[in-house]
N, C-alpha and C. Protein backbone atom coordinates (compact mmCIF):
# COMPACT_ATOMS: atom_id res chain seq x y z
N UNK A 1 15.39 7.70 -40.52
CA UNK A 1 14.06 8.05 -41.02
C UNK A 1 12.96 7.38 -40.21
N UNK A 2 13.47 6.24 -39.65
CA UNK A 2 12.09 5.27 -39.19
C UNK A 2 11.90 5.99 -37.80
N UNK A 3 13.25 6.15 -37.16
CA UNK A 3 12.97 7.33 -35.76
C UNK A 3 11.87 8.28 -35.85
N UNK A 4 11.98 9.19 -36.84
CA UNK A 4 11.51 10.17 -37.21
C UNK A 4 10.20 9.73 -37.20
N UNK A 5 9.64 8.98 -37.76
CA UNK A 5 8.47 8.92 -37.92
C UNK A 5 7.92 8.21 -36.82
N UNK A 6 8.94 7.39 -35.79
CA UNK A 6 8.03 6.85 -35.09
C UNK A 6 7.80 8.07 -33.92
N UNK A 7 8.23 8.96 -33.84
CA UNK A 7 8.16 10.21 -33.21
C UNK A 7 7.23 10.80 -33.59
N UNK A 8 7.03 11.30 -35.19
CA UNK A 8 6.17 12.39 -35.69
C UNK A 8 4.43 10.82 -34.89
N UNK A 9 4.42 9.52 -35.05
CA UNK A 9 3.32 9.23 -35.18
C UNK A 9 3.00 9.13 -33.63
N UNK A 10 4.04 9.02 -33.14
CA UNK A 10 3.70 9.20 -31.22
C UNK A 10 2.91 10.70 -30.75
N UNK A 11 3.63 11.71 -31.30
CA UNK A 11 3.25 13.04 -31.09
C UNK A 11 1.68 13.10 -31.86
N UNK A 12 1.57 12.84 -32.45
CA UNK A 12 0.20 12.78 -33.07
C UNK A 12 -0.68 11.90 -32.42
N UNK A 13 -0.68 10.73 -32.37
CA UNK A 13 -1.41 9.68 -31.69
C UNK A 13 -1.63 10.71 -30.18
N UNK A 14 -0.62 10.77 -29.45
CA UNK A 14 -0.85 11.50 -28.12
C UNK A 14 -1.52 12.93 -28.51
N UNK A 15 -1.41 13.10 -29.19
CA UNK A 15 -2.65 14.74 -29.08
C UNK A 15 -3.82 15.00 -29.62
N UNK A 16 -4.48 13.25 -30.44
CA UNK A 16 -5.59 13.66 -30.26
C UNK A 16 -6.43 13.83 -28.64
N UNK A 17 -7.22 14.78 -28.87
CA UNK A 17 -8.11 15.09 -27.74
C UNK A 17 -8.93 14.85 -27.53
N UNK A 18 -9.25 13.30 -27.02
CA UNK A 18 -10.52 12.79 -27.04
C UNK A 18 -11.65 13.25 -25.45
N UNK A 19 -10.68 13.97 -24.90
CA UNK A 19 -11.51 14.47 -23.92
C UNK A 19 -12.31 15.30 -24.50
N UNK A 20 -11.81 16.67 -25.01
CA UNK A 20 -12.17 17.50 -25.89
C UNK A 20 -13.59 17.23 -26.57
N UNK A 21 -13.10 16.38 -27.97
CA UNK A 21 -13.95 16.05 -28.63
C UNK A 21 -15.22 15.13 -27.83
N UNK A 22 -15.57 14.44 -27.06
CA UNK A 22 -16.72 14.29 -25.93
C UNK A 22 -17.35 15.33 -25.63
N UNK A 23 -16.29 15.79 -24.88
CA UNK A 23 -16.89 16.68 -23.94
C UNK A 23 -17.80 18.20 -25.26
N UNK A 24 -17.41 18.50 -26.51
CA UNK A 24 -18.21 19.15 -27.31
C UNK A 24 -18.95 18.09 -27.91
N UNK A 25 -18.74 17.27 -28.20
CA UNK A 25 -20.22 16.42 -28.74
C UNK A 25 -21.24 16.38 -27.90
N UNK A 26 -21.05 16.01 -26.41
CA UNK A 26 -22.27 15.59 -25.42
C UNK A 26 -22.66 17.13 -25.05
N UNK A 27 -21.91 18.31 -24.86
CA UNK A 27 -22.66 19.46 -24.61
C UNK A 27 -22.13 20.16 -25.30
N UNK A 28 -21.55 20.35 -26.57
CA UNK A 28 -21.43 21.47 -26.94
C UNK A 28 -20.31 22.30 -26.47
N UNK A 29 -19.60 22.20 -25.82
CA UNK A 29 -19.07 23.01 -24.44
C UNK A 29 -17.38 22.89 -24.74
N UNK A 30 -16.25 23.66 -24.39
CA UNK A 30 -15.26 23.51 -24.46
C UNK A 30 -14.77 22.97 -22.52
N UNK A 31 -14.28 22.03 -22.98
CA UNK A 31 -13.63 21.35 -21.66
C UNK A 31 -13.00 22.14 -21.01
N UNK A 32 -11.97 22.88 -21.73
CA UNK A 32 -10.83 23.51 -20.91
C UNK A 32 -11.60 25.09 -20.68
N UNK A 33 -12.78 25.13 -20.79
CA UNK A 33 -13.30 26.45 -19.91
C UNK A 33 -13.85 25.75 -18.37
N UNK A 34 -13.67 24.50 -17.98
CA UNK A 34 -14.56 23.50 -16.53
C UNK A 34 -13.05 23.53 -16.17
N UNK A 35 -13.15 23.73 -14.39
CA UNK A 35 -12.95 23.16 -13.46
C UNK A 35 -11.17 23.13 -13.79
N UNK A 36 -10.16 22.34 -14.05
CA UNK A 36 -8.88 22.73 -13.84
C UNK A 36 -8.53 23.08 -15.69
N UNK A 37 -9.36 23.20 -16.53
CA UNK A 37 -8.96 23.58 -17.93
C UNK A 37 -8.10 22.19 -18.62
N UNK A 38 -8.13 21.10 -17.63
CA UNK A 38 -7.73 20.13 -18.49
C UNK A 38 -8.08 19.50 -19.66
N UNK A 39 -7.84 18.75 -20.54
CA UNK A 39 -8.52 17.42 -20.89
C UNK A 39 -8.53 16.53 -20.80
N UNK A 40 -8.12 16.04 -19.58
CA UNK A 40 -8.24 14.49 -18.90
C UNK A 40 -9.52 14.04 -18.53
N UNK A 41 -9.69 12.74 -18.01
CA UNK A 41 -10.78 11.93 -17.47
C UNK A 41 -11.42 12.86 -16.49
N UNK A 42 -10.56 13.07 -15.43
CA UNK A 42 -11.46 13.70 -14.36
C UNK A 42 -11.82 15.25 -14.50
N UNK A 43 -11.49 16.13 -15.57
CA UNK A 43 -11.97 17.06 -15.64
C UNK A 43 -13.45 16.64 -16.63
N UNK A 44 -13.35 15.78 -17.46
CA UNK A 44 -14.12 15.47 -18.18
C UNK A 44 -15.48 15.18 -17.57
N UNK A 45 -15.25 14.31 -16.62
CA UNK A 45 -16.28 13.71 -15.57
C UNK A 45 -16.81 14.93 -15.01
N UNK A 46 -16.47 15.95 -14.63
CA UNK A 46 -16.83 16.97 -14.11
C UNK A 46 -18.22 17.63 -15.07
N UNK A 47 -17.58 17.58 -16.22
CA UNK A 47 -18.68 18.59 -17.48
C UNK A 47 -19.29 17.69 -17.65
N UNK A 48 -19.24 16.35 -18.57
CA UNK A 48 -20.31 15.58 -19.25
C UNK A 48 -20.42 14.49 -18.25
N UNK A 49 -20.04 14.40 -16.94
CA UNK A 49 -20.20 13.23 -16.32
C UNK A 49 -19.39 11.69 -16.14
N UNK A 50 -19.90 11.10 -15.49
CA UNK A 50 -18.91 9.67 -14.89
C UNK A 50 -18.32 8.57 -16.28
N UNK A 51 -19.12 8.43 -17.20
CA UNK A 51 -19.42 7.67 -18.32
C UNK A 51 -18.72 8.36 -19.13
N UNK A 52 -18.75 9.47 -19.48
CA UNK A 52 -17.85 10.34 -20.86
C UNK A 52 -16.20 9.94 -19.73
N UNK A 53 -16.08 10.30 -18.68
CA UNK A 53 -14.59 10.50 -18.13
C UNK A 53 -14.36 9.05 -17.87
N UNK A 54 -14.89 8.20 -18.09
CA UNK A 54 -14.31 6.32 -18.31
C UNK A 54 -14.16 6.63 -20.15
N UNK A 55 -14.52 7.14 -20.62
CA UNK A 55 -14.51 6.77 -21.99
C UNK A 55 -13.17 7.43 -22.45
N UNK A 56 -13.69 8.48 -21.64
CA UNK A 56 -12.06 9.19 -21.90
C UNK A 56 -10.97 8.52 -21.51
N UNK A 57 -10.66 8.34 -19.78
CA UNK A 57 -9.74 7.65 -19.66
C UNK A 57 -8.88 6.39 -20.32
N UNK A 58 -10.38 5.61 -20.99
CA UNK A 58 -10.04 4.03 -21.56
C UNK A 58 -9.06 4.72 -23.25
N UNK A 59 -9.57 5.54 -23.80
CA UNK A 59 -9.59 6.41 -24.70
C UNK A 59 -7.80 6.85 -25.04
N UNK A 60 -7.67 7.28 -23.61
CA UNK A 60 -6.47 8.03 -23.72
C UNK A 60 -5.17 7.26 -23.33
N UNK A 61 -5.81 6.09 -22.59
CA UNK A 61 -4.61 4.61 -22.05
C UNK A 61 -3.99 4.42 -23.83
N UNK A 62 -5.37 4.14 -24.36
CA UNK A 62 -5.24 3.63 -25.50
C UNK A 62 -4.12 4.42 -26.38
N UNK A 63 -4.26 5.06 -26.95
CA UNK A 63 -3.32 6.09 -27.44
C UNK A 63 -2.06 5.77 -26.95
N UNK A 64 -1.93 5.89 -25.85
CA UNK A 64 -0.68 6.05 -25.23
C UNK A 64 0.21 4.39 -25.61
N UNK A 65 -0.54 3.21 -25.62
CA UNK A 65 -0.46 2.13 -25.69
C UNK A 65 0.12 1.87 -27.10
N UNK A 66 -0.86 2.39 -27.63
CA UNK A 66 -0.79 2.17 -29.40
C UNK A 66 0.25 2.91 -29.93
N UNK A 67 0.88 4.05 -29.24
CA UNK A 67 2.13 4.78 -29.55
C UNK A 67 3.08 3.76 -29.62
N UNK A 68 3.56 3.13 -28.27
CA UNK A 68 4.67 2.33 -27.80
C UNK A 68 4.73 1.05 -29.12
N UNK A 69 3.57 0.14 -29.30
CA UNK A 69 3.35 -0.99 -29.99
C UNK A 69 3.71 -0.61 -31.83
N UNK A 70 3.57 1.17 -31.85
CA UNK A 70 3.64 1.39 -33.55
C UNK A 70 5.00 1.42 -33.56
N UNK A 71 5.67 1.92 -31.82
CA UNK A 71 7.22 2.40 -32.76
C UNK A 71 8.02 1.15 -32.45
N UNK A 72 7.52 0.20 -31.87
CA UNK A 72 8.37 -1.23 -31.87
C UNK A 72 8.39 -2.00 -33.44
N UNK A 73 6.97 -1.74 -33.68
CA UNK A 73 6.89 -2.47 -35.01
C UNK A 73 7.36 -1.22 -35.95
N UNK A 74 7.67 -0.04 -36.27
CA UNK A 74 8.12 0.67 -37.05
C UNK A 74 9.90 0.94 -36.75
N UNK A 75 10.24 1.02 -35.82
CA UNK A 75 11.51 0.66 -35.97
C UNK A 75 12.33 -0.44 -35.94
N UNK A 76 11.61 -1.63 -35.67
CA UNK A 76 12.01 -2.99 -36.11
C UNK A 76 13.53 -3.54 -35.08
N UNK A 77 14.42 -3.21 -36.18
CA UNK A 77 16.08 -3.63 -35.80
C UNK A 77 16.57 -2.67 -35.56
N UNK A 78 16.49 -1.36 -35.92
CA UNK A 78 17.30 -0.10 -35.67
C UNK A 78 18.38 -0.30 -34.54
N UNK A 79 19.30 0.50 -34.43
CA UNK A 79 20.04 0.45 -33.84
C UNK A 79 19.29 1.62 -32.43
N UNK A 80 20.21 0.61 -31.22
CA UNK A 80 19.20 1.07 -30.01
C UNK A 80 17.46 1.64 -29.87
N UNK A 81 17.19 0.52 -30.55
CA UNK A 81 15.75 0.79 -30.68
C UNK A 81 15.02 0.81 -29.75
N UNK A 82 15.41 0.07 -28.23
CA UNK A 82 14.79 0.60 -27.59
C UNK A 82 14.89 1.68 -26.29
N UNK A 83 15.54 2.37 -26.58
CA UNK A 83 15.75 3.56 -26.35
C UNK A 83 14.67 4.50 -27.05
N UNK A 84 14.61 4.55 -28.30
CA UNK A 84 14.09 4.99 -29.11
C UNK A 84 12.55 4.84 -28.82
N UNK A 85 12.10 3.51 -28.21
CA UNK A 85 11.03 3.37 -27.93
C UNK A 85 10.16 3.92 -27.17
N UNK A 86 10.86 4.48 -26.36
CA UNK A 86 10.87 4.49 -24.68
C UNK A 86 10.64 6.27 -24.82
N UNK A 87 11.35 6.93 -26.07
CA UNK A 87 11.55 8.40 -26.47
C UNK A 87 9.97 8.38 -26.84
N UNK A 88 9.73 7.51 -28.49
CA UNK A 88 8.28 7.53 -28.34
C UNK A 88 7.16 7.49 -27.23
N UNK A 89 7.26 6.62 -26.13
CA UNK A 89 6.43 6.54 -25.39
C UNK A 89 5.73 8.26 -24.39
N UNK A 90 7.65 8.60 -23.92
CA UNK A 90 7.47 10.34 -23.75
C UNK A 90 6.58 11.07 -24.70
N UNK A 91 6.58 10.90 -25.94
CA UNK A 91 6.70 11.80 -27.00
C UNK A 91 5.11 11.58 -27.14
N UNK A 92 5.02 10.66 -26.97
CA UNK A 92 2.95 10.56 -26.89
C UNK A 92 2.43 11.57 -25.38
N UNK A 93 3.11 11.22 -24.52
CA UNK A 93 2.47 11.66 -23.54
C UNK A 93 2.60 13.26 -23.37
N UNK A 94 3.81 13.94 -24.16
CA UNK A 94 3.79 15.10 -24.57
C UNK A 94 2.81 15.67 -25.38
N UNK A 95 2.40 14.77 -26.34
CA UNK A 95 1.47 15.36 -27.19
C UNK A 95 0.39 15.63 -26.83
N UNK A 96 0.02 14.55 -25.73
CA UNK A 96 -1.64 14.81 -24.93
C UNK A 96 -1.19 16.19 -24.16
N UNK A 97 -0.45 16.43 -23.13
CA UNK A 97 -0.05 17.41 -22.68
C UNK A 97 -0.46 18.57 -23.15
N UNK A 98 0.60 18.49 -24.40
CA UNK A 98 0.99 20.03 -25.46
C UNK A 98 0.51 19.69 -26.93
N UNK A 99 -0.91 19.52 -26.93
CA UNK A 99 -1.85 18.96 -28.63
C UNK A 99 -1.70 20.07 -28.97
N UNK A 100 -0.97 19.77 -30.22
CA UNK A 100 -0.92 20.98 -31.60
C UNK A 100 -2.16 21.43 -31.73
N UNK A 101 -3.63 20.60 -31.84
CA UNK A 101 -5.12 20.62 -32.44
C UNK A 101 -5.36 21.93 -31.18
N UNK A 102 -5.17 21.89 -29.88
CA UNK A 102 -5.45 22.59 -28.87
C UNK A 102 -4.91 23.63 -28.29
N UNK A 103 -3.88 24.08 -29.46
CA UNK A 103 -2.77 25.31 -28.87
C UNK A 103 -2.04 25.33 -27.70
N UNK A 104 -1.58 23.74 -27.94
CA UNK A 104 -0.41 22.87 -27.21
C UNK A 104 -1.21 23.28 -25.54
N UNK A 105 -2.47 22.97 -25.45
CA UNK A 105 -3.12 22.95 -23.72
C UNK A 105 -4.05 21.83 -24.12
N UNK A 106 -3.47 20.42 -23.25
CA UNK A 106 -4.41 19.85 -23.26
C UNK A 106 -4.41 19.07 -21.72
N UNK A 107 -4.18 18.20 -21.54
CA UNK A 107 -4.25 17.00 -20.25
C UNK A 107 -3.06 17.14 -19.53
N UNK A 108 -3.60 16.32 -18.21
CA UNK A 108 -2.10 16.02 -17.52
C UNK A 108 -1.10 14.76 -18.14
N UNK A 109 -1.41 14.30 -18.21
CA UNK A 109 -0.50 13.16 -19.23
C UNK A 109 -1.04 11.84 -18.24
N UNK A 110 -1.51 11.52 -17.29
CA UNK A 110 -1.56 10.29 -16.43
C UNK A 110 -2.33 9.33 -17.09
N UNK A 111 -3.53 9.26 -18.07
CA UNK A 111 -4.04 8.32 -18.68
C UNK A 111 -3.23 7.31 -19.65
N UNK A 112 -2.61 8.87 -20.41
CA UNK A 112 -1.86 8.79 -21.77
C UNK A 112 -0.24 7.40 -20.76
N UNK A 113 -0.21 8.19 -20.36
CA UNK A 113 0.76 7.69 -19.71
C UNK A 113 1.08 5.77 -18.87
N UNK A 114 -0.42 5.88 -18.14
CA UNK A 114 -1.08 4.21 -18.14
C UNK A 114 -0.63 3.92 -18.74
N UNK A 115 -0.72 3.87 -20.23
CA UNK A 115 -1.33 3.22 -21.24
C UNK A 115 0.47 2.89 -21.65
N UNK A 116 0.96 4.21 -21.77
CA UNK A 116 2.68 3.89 -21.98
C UNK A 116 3.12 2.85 -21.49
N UNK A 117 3.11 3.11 -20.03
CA UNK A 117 3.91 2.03 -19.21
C UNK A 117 3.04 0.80 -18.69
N UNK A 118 1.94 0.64 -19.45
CA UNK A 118 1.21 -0.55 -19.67
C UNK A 118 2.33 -1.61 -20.51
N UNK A 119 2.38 -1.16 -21.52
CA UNK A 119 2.93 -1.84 -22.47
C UNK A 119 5.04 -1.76 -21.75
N UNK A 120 5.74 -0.74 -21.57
CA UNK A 120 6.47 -0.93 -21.35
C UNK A 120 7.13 -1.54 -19.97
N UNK A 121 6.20 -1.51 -18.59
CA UNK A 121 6.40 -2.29 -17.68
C UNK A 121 4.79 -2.56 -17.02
N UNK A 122 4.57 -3.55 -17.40
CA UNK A 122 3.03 -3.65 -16.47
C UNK A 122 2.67 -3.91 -15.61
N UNK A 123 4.09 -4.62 -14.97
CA UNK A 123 3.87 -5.30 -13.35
C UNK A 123 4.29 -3.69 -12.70
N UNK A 124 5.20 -2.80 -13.03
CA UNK A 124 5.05 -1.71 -12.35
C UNK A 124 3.54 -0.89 -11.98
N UNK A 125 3.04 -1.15 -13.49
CA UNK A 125 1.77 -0.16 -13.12
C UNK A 125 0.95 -0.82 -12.06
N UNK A 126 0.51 -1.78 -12.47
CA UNK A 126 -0.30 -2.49 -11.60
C UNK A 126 -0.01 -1.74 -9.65
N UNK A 127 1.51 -2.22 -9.34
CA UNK A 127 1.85 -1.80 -8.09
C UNK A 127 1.67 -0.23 -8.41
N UNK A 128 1.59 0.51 -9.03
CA UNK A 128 1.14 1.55 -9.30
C UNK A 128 0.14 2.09 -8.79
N UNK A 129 -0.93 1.09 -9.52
CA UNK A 129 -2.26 1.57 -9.55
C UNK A 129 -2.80 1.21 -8.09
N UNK A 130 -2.44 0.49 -7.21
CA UNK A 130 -2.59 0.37 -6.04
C UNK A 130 -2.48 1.35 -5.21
N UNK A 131 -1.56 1.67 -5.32
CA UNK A 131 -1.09 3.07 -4.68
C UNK A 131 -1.93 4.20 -4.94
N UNK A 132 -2.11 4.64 -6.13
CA UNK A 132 -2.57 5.42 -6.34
C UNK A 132 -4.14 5.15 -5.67
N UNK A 133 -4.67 3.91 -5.58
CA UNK A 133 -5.71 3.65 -4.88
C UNK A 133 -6.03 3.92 -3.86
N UNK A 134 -4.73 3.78 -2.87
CA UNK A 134 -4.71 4.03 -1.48
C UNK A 134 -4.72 5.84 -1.58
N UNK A 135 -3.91 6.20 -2.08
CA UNK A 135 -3.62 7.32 -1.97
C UNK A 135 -4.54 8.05 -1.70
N UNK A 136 -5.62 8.12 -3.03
CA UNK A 136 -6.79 8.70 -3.20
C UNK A 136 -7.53 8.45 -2.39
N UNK A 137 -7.85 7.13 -1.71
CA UNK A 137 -9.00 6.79 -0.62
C UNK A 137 -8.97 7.72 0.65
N UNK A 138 -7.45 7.24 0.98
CA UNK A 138 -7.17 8.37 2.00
C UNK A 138 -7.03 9.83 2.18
N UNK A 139 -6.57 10.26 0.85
CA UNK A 139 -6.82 11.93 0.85
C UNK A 139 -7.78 12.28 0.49
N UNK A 140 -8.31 11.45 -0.91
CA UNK A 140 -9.45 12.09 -1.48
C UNK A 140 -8.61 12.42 -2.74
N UNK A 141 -7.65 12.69 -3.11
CA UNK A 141 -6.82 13.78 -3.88
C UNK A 141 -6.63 12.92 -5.25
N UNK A 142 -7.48 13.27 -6.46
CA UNK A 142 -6.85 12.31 -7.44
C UNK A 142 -5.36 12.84 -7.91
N UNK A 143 -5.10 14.34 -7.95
CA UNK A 143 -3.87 14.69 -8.37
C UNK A 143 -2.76 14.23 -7.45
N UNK A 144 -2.66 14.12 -6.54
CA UNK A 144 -1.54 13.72 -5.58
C UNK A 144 -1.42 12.29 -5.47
N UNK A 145 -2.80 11.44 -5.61
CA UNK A 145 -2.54 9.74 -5.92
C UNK A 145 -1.96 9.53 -7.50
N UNK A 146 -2.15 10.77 -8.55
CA UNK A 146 -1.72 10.18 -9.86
C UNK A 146 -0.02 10.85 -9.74
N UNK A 147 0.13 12.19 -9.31
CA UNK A 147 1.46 12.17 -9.08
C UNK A 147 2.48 11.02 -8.67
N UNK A 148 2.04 10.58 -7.11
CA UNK A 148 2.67 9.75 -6.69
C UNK A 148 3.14 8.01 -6.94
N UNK A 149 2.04 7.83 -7.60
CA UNK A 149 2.13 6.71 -8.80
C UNK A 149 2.94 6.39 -9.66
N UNK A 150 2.62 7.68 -10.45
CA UNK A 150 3.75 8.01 -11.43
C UNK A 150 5.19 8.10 -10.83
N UNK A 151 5.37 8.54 -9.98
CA UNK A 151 6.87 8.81 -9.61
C UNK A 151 7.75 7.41 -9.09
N UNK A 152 6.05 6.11 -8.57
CA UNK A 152 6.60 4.98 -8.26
C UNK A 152 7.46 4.37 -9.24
N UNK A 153 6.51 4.50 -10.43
CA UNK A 153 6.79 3.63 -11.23
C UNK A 153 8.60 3.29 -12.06
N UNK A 154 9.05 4.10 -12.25
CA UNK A 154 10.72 4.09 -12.22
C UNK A 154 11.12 3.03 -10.94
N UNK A 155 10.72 3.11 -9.57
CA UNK A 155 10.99 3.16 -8.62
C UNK A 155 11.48 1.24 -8.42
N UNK A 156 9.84 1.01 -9.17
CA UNK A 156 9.16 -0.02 -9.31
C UNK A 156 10.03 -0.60 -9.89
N UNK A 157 10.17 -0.69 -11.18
CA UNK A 157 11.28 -1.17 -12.68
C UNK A 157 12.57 -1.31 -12.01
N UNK A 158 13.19 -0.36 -11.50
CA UNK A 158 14.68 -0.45 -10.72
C UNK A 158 14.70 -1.77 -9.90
N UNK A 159 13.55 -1.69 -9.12
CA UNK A 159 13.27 -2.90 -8.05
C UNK A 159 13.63 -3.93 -8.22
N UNK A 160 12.37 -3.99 -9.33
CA UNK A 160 12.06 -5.26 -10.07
C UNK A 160 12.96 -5.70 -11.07
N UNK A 161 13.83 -5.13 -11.70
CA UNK A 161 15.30 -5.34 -12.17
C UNK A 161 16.33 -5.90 -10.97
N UNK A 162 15.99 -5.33 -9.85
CA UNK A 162 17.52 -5.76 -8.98
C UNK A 162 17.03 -7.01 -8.33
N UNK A 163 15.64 -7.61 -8.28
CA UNK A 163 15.60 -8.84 -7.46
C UNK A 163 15.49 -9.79 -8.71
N UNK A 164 15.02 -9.20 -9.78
CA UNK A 164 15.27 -10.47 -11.24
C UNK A 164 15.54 -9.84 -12.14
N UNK A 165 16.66 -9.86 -12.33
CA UNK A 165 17.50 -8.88 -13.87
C UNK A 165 17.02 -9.65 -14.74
N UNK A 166 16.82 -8.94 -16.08
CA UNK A 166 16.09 -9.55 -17.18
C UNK A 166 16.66 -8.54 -18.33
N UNK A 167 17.74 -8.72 -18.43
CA UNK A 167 18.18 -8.11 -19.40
C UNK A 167 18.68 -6.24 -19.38
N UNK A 168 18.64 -5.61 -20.42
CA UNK A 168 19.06 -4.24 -19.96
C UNK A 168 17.78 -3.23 -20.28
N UNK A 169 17.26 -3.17 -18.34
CA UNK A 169 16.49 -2.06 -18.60
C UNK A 169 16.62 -0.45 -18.28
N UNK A 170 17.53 0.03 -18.51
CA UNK A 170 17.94 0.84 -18.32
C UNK A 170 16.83 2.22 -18.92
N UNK A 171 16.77 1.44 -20.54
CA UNK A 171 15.73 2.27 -21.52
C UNK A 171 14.44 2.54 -20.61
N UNK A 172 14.04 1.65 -19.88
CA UNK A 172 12.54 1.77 -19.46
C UNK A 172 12.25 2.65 -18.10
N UNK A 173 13.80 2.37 -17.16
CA UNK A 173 13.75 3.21 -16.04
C UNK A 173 13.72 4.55 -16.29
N UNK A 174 14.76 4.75 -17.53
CA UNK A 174 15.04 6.37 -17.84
C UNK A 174 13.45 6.64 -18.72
N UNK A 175 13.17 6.27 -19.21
CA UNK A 175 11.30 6.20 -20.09
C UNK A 175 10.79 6.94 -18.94
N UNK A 176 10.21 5.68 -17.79
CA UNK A 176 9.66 5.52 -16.99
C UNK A 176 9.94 7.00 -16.02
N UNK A 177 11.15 7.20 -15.65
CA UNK A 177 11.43 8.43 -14.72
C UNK A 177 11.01 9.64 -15.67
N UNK A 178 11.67 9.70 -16.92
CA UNK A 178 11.04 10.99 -17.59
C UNK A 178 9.78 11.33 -17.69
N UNK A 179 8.82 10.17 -17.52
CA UNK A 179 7.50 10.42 -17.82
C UNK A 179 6.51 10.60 -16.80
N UNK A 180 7.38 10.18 -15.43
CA UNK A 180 6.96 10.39 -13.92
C UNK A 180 7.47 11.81 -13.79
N UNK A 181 8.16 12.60 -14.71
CA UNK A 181 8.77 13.75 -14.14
C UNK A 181 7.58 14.68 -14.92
N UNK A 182 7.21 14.51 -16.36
CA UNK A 182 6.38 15.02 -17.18
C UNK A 182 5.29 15.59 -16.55
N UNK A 183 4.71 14.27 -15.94
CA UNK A 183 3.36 14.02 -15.22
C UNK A 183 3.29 15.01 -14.21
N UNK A 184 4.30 15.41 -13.35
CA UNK A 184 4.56 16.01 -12.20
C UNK A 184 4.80 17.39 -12.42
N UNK A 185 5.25 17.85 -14.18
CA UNK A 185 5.54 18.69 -14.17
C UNK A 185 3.91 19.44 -14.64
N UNK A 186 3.14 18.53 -15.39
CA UNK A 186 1.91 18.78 -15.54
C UNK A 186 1.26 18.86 -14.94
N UNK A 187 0.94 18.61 -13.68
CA UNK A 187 0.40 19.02 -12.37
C UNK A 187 0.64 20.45 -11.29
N UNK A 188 1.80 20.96 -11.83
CA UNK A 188 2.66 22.04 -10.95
C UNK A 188 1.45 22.97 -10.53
N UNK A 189 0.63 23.09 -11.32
CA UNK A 189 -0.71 23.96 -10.81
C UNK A 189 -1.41 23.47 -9.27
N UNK A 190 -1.61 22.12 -9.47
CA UNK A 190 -2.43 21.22 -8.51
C UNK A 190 -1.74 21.35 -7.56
N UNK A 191 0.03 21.50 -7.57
CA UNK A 191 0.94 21.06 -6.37
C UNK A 191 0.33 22.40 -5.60
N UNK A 192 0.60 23.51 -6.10
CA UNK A 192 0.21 24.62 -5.83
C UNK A 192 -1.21 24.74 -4.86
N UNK A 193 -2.16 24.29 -5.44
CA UNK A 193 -3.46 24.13 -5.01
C UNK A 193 -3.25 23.12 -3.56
N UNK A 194 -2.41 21.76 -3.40
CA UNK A 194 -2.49 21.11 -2.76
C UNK A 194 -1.74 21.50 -1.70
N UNK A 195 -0.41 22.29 -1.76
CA UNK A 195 -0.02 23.00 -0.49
C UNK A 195 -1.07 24.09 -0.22
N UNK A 196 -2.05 25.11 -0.70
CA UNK A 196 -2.49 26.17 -0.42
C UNK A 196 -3.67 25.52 0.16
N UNK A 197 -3.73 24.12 0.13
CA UNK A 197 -5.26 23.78 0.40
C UNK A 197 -6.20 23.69 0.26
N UNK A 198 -6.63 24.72 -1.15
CA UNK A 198 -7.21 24.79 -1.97
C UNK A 198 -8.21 23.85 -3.30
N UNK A 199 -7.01 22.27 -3.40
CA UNK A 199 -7.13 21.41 -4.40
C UNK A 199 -8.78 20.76 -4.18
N UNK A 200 -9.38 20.76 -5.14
CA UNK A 200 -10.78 19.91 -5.27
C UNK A 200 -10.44 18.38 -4.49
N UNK A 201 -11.14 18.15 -3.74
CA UNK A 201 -11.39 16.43 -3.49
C UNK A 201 -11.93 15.66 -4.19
N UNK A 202 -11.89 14.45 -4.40
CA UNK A 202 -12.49 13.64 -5.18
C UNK A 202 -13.91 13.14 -4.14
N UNK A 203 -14.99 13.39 -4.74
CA UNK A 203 -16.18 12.93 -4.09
C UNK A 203 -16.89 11.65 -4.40
């Protein structure tokens, strides 16, 4: 039962749409009619500007964060709980994805997602977020620096397990890879755009 719910409250937590809801408070306006139909930060930034798409982003880490931290403390002792954890953490970043409130179209999952593997490996993100730094400087491309990030991060955890084992993380690599695969699969539009040449730059 406690599974269950720490699932039903991940999927929920991840689909509110706080891009959404901004982006119609400050204009009125539906997000997903701008620019890639997302509801992430950087589509956000696009309609209501630099300030709504930080609010968003900080917004949507959060969520993703607060998923992981409810189903540790809601499943307690369970058996393989953290496995279970690691399911929640997916299960948020699905929900931003595929929000029930939004007729399952919402974000790419990369904020939501931060915020996951904030809490479940943070020295990964960090080397993460570097990357993704470089990435972007040099292409310009926020979708191809948040892809590639994401895909570190498993990469990262494996690493960082084999030069200081710390127990069994097995839960967090397989987390971690599913949610680098999510991310990637939520982008398949952009990949598209980015071989055709087509993809927006970041200005």
């Amino acid at each position: 039962m406690r599974v269950l719910i720490s699932i039903l409250v991940s999927y929920l937590l991840g689909s509110i749409p706080f891009g959404y809801l901004i982006v119609n408070a400050k204009t009125g306006g539906d997000i997903r009619e701008t620019g890639s139909g997302g509801t992430g930060a950087t589509n956000v930034s696009r309609r209501a500007g630099k300030s709504a798409g930080v609010i968003t982003l900080v917004l949507d880490a959060l969520k993703g964060a607060l998923a992981v931290v409810l189903a540790k403390l809601i499943l307690g002792d369970v058996d393989n709980a953290a496995w279970w954890i690691g399911v929640a953490g997916i299960v948020a970043m699905a929900g931003h994805i595929f929000p029930v409130w939004l007729g399952f179209r919402g974000g790419k999952g990369v904020a939501t997602g931060v915020g996951v593997f904030l809490v479940l490996a943070p020295l990964a993100v960090i080397f993460a977020g570097l990357l993704f730094v470089v990435v972007v400087w040099t292409t310009r491309y926020i979708s191809l620096g948040s892809m590639l990030a994401g895909l570190s991060i498993p990469l990262i955890v494996w690493l960082e397990n084999t030069i200081h084992p710390a127990g069994n993380k097995s839960p967090v690599i397989v987390a971690t890879f599913l949610g680098s695969l999510l991310i990637v699969y939520a982008h398949r539009a952009n990949i598209g755009r980015l071989l055709s040449h087509t993809e927006n730059k970041f200005k």
